[in-house]
PDB file of N, CA and C in Angstrom:
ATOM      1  N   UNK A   1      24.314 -39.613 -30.152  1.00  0.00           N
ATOM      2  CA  UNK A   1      22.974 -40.109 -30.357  1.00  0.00           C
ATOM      3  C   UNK A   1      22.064 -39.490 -29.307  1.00  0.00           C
ATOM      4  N   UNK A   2      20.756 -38.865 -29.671  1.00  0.00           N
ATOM      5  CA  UNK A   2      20.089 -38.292 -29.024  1.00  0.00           C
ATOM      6  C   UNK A   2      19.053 -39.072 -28.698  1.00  0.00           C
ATOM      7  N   UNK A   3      18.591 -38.953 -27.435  1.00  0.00           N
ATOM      8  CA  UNK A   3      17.201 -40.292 -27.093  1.00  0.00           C
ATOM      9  C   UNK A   3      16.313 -39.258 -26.845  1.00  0.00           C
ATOM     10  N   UNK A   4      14.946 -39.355 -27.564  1.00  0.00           N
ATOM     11  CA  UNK A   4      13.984 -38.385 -26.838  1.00  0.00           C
ATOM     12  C   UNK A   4      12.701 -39.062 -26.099  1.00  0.00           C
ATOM     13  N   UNK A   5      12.451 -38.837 -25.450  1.00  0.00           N
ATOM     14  CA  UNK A   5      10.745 -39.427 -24.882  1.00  0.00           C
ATOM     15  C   UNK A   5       9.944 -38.574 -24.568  1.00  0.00           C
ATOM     16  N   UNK A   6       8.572 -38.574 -24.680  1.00  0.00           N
ATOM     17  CA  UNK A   6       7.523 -37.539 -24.062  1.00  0.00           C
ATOM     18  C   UNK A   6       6.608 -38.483 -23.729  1.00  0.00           C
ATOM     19  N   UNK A   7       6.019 -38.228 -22.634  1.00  0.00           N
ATOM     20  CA  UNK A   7       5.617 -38.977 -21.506  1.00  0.00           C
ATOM     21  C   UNK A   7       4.370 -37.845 -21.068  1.00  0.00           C
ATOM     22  N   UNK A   8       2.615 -38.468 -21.614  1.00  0.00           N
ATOM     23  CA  UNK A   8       1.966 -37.716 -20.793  1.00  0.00           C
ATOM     24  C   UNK A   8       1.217 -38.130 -19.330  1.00  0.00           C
ATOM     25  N   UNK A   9       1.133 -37.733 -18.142  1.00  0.00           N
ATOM     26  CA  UNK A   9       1.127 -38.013 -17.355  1.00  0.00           C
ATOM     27  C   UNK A   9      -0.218 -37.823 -16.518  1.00  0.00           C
ATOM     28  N   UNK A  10      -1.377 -38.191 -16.324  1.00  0.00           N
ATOM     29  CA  UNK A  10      -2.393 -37.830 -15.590  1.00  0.00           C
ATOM     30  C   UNK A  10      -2.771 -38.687 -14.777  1.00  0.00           C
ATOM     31  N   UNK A  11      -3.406 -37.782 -13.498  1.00  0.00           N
ATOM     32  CA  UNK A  11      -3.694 -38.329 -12.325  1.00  0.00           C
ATOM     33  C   UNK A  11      -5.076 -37.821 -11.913  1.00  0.00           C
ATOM     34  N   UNK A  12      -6.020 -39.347 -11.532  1.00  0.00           N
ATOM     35  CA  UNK A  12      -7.255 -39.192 -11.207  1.00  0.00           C
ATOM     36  C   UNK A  12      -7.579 -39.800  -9.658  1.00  0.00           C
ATOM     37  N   UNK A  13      -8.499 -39.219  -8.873  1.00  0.00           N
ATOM     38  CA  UNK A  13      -8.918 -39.691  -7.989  1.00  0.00           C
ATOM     39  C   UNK A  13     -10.113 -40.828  -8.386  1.00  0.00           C
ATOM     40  N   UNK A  14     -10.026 -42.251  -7.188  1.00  0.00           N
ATOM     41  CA  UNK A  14     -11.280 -42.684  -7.433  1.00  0.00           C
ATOM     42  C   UNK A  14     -11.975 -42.814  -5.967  1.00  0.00           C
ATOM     43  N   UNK A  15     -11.951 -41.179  -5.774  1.00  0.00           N
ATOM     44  CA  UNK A  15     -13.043 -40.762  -4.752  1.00  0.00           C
ATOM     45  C   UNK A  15     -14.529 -41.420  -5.141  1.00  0.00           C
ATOM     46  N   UNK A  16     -15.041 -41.869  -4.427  1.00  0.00           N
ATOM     47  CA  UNK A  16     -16.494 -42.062  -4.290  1.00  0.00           C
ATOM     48  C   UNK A  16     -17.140 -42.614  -5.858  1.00  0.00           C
ATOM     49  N   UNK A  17     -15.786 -43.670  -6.546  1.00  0.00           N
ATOM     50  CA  UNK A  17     -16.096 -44.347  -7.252  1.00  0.00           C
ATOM     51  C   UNK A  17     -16.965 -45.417  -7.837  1.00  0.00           C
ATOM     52  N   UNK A  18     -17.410 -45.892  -6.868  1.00  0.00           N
ATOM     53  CA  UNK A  18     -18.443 -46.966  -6.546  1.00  0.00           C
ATOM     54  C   UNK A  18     -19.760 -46.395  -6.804  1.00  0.00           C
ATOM     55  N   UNK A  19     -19.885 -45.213  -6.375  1.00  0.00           N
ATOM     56  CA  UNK A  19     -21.211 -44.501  -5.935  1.00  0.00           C
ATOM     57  C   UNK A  19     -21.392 -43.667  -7.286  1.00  0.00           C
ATOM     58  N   UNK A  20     -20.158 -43.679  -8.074  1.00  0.00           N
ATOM     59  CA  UNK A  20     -20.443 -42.779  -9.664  1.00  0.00           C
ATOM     60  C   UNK A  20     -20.430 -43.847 -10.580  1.00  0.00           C
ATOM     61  N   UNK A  21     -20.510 -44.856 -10.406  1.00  0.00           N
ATOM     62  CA  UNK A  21     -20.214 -46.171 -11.785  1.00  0.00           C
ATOM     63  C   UNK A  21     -20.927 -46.057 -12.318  1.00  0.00           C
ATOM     64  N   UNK A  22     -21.045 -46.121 -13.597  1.00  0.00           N
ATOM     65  CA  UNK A  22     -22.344 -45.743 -14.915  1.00  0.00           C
ATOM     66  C   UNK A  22     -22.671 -46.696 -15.222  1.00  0.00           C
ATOM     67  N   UNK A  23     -24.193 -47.333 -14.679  1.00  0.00           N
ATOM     68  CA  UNK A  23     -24.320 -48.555 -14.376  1.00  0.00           C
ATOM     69  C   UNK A  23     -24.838 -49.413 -16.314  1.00  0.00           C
ATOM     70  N   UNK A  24     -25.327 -47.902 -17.221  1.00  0.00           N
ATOM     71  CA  UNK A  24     -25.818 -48.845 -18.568  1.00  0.00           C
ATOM     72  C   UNK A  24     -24.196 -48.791 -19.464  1.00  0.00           C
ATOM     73  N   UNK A  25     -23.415 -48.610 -18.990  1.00  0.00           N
ATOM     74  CA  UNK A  25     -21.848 -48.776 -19.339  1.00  0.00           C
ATOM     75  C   UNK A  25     -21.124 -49.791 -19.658  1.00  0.00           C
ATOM     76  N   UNK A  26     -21.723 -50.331 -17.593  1.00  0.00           N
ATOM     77  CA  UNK A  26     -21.488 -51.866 -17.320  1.00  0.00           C
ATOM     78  C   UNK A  26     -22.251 -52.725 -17.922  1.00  0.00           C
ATOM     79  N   UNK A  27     -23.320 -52.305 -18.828  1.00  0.00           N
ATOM     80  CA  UNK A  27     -24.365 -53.229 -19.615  1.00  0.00           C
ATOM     81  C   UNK A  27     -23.656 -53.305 -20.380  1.00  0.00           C
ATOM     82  N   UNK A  28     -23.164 -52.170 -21.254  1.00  0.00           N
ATOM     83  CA  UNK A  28     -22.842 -52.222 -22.457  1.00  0.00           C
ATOM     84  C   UNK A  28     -20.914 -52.648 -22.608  1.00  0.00           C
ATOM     85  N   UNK A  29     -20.569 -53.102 -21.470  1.00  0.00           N
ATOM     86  CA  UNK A  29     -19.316 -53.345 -21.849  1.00  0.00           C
ATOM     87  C   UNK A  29     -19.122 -54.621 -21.282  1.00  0.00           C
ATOM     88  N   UNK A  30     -20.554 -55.626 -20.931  1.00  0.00           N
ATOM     89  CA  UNK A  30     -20.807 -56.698 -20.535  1.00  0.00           C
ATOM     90  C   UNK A  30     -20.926 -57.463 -22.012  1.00  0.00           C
ATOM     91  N   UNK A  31     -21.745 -56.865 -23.252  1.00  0.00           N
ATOM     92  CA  UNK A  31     -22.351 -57.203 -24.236  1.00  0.00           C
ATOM     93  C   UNK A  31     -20.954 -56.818 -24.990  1.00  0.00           C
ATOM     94  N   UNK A  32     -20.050 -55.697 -24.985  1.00  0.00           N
ATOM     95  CA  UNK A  32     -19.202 -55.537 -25.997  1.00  0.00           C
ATOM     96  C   UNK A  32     -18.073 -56.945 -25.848  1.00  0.00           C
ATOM     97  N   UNK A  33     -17.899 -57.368 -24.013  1.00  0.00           N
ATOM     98  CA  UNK A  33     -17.264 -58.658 -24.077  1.00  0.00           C
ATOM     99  C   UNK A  33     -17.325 -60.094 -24.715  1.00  0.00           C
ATOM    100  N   UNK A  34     -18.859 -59.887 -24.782  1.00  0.00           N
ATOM    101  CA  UNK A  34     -19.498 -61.202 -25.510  1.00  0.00           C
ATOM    102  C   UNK A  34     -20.543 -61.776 -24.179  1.00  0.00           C
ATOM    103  N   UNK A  35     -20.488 -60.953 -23.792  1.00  0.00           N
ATOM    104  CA  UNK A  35     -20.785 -62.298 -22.163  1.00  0.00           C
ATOM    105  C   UNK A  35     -22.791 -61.820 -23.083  1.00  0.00           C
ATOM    106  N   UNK A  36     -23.645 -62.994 -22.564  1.00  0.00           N
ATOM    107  CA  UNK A  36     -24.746 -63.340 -23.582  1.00  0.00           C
ATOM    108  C   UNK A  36     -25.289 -63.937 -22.694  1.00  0.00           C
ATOM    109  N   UNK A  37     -26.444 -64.370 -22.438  1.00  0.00           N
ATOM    110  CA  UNK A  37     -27.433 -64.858 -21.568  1.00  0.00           C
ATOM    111  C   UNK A  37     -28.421 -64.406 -20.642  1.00  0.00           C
ATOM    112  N   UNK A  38     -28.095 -65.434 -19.821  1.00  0.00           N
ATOM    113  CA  UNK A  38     -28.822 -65.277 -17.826  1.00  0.00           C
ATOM    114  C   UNK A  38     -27.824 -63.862 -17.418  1.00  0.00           C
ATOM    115  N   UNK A  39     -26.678 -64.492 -17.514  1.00  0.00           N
ATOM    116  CA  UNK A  39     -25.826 -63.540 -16.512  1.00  0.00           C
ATOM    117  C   UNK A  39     -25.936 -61.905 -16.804  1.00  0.00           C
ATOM    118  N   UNK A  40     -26.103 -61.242 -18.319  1.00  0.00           N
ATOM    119  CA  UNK A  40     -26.653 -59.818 -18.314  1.00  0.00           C
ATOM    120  C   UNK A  40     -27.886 -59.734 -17.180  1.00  0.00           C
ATOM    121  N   UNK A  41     -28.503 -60.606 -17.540  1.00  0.00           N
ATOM    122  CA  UNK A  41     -29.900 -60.238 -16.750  1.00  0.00           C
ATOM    123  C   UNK A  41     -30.050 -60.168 -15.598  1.00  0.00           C
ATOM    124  N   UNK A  42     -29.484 -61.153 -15.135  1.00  0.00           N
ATOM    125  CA  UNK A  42     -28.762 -61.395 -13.985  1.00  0.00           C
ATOM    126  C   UNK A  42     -28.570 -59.912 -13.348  1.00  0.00           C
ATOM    127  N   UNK A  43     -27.283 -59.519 -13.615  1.00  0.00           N
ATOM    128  CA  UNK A  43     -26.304 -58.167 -13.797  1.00  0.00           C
ATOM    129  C   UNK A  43     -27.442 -57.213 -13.404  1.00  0.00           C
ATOM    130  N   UNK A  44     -28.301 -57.056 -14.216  1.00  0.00           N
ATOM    131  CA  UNK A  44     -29.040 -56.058 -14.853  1.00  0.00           C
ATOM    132  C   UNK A  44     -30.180 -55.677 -13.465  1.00  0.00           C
ATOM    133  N   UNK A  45     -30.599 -57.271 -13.202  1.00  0.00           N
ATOM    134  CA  UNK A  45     -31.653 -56.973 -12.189  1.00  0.00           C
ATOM    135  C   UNK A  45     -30.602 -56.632 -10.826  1.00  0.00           C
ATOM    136  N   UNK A  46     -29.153 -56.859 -10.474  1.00  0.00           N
ATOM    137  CA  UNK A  46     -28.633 -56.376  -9.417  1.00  0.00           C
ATOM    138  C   UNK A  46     -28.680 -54.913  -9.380  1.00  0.00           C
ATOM    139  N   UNK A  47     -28.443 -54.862 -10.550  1.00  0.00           N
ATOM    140  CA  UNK A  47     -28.136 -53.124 -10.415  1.00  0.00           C
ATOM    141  C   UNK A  47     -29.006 -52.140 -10.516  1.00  0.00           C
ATOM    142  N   UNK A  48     -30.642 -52.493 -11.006  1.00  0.00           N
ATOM    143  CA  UNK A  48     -31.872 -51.875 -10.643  1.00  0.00           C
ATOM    144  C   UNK A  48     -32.640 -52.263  -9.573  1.00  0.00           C
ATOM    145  N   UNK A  49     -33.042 -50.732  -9.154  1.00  0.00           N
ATOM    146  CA  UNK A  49     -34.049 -50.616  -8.145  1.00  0.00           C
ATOM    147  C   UNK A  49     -33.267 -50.532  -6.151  1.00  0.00           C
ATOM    148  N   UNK A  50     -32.167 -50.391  -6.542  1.00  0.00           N
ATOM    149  CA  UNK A  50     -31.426 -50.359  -5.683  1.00  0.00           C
ATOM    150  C   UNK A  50     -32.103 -49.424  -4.349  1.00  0.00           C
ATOM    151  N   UNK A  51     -32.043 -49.480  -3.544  1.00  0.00           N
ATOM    152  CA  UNK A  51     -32.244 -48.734  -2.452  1.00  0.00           C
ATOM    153  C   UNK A  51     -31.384 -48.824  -0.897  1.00  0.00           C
ATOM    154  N   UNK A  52     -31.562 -47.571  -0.388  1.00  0.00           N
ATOM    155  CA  UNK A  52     -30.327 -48.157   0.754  1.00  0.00           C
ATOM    156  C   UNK A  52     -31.069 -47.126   1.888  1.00  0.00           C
ATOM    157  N   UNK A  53     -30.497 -47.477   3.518  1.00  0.00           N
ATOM    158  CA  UNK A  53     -30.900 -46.641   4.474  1.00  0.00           C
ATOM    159  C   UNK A  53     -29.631 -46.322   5.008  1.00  0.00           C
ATOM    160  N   UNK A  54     -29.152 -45.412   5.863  1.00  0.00           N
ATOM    161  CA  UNK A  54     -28.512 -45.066   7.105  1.00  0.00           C
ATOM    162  C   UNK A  54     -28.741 -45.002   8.706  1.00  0.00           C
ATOM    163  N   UNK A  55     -27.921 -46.360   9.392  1.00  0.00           N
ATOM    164  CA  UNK A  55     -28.566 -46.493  10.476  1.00  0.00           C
ATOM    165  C   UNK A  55     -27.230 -45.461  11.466  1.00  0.00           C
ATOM    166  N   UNK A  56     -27.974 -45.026  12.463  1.00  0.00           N
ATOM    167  CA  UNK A  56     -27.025 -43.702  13.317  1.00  0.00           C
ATOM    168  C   UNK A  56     -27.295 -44.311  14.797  1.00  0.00           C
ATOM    169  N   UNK A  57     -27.008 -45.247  15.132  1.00  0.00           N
ATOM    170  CA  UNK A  57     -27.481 -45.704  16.750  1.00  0.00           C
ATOM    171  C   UNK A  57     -28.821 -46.378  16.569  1.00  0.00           C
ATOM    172  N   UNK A  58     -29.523 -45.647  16.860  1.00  0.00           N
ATOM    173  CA  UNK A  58     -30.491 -46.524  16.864  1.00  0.00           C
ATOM    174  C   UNK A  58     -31.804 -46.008  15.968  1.00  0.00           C
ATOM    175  N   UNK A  59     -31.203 -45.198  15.153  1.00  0.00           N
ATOM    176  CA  UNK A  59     -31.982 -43.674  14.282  1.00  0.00           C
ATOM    177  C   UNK A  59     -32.017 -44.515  12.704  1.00  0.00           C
ATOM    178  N   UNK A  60     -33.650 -44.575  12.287  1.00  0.00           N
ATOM    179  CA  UNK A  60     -33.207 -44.932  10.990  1.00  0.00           C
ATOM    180  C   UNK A  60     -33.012 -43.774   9.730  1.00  0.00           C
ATOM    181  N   UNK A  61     -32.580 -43.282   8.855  1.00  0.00           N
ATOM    182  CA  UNK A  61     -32.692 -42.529   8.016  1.00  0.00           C
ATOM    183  C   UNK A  61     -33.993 -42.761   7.076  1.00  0.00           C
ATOM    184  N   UNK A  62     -34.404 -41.601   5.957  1.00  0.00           N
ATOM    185  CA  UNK A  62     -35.594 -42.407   5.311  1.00  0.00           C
ATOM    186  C   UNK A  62     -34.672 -43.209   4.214  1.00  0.00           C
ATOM    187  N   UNK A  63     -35.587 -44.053   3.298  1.00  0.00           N
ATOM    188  CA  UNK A  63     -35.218 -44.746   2.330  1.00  0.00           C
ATOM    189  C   UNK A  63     -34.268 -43.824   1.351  1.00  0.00           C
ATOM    190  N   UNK A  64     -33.860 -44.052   0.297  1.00  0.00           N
ATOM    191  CA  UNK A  64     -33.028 -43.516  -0.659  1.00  0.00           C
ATOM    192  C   UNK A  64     -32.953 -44.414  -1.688  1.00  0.00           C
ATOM    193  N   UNK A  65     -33.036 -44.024  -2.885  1.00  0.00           N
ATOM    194  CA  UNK A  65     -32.923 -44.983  -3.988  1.00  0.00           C
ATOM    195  C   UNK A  65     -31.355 -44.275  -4.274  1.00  0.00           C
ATOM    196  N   UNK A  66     -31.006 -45.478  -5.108  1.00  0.00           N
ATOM    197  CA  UNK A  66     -29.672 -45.723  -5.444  1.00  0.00           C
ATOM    198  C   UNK A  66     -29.561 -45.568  -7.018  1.00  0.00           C
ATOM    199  N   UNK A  67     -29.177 -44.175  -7.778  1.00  0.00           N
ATOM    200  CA  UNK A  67     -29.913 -44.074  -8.790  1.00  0.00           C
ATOM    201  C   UNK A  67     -28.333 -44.460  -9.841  1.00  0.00           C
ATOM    202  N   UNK A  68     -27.028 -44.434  -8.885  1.00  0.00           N
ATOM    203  CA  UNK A  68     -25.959 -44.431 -10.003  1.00  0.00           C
ATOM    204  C   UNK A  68     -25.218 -45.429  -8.957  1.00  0.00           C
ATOM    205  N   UNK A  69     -24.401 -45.877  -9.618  1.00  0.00           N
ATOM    206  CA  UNK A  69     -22.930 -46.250  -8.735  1.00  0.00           C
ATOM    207  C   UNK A  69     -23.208 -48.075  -8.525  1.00  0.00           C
ATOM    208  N   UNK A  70     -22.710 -48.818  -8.286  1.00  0.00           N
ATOM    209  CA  UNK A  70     -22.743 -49.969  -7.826  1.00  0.00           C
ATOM    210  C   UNK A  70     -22.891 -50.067  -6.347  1.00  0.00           C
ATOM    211  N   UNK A  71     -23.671 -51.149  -5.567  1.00  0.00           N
ATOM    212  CA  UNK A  71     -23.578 -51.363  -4.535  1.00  0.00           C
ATOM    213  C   UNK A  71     -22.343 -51.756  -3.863  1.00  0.00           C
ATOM    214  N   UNK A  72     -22.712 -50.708  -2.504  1.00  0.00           N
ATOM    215  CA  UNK A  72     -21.180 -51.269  -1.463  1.00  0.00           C
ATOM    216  C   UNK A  72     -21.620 -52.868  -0.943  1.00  0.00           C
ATOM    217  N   UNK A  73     -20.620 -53.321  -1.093  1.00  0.00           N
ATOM    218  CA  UNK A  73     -20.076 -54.489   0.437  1.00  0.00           C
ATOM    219  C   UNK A  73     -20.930 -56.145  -0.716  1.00  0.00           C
ATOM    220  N   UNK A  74     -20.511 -55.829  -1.892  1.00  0.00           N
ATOM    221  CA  UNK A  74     -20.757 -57.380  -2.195  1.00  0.00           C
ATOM    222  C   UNK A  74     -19.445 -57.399  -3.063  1.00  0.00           C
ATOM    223  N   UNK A  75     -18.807 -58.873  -3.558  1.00  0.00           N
ATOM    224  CA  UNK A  75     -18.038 -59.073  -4.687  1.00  0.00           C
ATOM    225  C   UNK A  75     -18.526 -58.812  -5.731  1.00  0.00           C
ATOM    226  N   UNK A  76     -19.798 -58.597  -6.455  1.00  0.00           N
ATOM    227  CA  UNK A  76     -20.169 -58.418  -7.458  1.00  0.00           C
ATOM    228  C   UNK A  76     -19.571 -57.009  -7.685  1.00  0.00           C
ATOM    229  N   UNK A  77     -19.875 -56.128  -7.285  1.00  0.00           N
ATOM    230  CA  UNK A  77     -19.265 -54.793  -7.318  1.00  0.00           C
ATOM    231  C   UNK A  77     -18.379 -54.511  -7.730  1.00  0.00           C
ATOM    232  N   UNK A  78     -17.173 -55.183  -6.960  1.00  0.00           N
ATOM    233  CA  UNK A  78     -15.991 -55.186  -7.374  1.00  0.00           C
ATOM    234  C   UNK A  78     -15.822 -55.575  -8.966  1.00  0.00           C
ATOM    235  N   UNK A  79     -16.410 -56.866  -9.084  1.00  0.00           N
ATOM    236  CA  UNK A  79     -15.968 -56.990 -10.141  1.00  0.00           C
ATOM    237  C   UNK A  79     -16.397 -56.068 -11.111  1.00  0.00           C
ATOM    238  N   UNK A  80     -17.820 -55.829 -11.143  1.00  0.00           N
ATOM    239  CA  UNK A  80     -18.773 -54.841 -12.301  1.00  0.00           C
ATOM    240  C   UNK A  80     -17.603 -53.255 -12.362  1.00  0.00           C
ATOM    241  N   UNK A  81     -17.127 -52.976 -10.550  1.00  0.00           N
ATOM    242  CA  UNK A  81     -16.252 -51.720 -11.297  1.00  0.00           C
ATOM    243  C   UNK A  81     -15.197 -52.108 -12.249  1.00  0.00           C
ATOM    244  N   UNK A  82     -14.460 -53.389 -11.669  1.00  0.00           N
ATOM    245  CA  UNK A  82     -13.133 -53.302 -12.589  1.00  0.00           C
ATOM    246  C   UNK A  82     -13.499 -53.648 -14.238  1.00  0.00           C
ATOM    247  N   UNK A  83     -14.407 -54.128 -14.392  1.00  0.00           N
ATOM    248  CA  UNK A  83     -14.907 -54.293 -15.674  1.00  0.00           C
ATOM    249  C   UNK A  83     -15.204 -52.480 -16.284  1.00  0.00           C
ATOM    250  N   UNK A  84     -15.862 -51.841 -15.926  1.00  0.00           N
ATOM    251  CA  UNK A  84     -15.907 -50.521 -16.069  1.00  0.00           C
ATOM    252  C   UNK A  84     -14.205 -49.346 -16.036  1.00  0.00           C
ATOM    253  N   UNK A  85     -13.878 -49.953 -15.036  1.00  0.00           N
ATOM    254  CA  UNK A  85     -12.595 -48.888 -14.612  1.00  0.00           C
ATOM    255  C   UNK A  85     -11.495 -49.375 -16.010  1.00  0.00           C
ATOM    256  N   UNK A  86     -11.288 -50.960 -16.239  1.00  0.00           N
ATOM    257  CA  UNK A  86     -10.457 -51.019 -17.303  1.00  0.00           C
ATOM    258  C   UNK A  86     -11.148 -51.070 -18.911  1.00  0.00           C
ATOM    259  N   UNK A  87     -12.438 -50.663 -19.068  1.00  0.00           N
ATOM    260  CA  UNK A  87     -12.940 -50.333 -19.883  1.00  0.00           C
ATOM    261  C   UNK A  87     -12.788 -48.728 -20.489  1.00  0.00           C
ATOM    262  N   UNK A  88     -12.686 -48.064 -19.711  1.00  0.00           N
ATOM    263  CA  UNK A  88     -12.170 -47.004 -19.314  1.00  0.00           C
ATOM    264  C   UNK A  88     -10.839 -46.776 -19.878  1.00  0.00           C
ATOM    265  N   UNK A  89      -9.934 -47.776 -19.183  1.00  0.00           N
ATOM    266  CA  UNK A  89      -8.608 -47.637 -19.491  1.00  0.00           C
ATOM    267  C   UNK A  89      -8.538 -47.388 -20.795  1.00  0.00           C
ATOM    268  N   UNK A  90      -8.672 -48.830 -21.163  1.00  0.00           N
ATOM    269  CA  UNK A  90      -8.592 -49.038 -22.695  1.00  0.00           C
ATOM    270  C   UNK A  90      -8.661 -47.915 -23.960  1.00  0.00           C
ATOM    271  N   UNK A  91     -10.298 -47.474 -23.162  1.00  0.00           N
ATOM    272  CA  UNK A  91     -10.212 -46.826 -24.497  1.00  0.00           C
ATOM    273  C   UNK A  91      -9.747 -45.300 -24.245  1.00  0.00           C
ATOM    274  N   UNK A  92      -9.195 -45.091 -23.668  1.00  0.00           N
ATOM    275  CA  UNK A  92      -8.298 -43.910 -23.006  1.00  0.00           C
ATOM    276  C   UNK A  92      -6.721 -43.963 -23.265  1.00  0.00           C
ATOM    277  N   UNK A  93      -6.277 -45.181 -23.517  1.00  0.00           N
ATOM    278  CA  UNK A  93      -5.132 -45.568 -23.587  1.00  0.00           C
ATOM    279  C   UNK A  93      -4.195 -45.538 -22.116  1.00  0.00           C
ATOM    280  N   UNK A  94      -4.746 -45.445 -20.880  1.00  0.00           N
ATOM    281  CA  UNK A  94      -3.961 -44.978 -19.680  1.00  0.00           C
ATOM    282  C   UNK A  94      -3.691 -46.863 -19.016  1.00  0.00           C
ATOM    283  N   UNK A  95      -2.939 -46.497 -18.262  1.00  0.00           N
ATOM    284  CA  UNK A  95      -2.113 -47.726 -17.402  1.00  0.00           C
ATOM    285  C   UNK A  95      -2.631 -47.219 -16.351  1.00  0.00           C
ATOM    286  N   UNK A  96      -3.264 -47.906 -15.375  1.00  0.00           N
ATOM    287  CA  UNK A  96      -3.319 -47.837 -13.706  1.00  0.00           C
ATOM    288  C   UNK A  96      -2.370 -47.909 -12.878  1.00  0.00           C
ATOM    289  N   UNK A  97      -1.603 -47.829 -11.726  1.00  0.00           N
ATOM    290  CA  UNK A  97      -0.896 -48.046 -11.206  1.00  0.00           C
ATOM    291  C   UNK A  97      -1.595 -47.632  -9.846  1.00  0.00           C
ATOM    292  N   UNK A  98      -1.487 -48.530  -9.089  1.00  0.00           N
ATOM    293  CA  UNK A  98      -2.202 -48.538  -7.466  1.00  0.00           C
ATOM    294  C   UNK A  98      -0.360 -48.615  -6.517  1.00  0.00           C
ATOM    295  N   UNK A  99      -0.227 -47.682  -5.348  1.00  0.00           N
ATOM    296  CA  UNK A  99       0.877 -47.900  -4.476  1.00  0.00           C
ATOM    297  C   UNK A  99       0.681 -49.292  -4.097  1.00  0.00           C
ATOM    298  N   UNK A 100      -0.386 -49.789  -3.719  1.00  0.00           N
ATOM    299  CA  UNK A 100      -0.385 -51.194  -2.881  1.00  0.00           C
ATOM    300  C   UNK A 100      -0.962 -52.393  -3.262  1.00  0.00           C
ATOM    301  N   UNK A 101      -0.927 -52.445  -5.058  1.00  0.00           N
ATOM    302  CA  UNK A 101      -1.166 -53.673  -5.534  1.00  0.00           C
ATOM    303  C   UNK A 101       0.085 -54.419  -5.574  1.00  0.00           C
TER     304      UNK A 101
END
């Protein structure tokens, strides 16, 4: 008896993931969940108009708008990527696997 398997295998970085999140994605895979209300809007006004600085000692950088990606350093983020990243999955058909989950 012969067993066969084929197994395709790809590997992605999520270098500077946060900062590439496709933020009308996360709209639209907020609405494909069902989620309905406040909370899109909600969503919607976090993720426009974003702006950020860089402080260097005591040096401010100028302003910068934040034209893609989700904001660093809140929980919302997190969640809006993993909503995106396994949206992704899905319709890709791929499994994640992290060394240190």
């Amino acid at each position: 008896m012969e067993i066969s398997a084929k197994f395709d295998v790809r590997s992605f970085t999520l270098e500077k993931a946060y900062d590439t999140t496709w933020k009308h994605g996360i709209m639209k895979d907020l609405s494909d969940a069902g989620i309905r209300g406040r909370l899109p809007m909600f969503i919607q006004g976090f993720l426009q108009n974003r702006q950020f600085q860089v402080r260097l000692g005591s040096h401010m950088s100028n302003v910068f708008k934040q034209e893609m990606g989700v904001p660093q350093g809140s929980i919302l983020s997190v969640t809006l990527f993993a909503l995106k990243i396994n949206s992704y999955c899905e319709k890709s058909h791929l499994v994640l696997s992290a060394p240190y989950c």
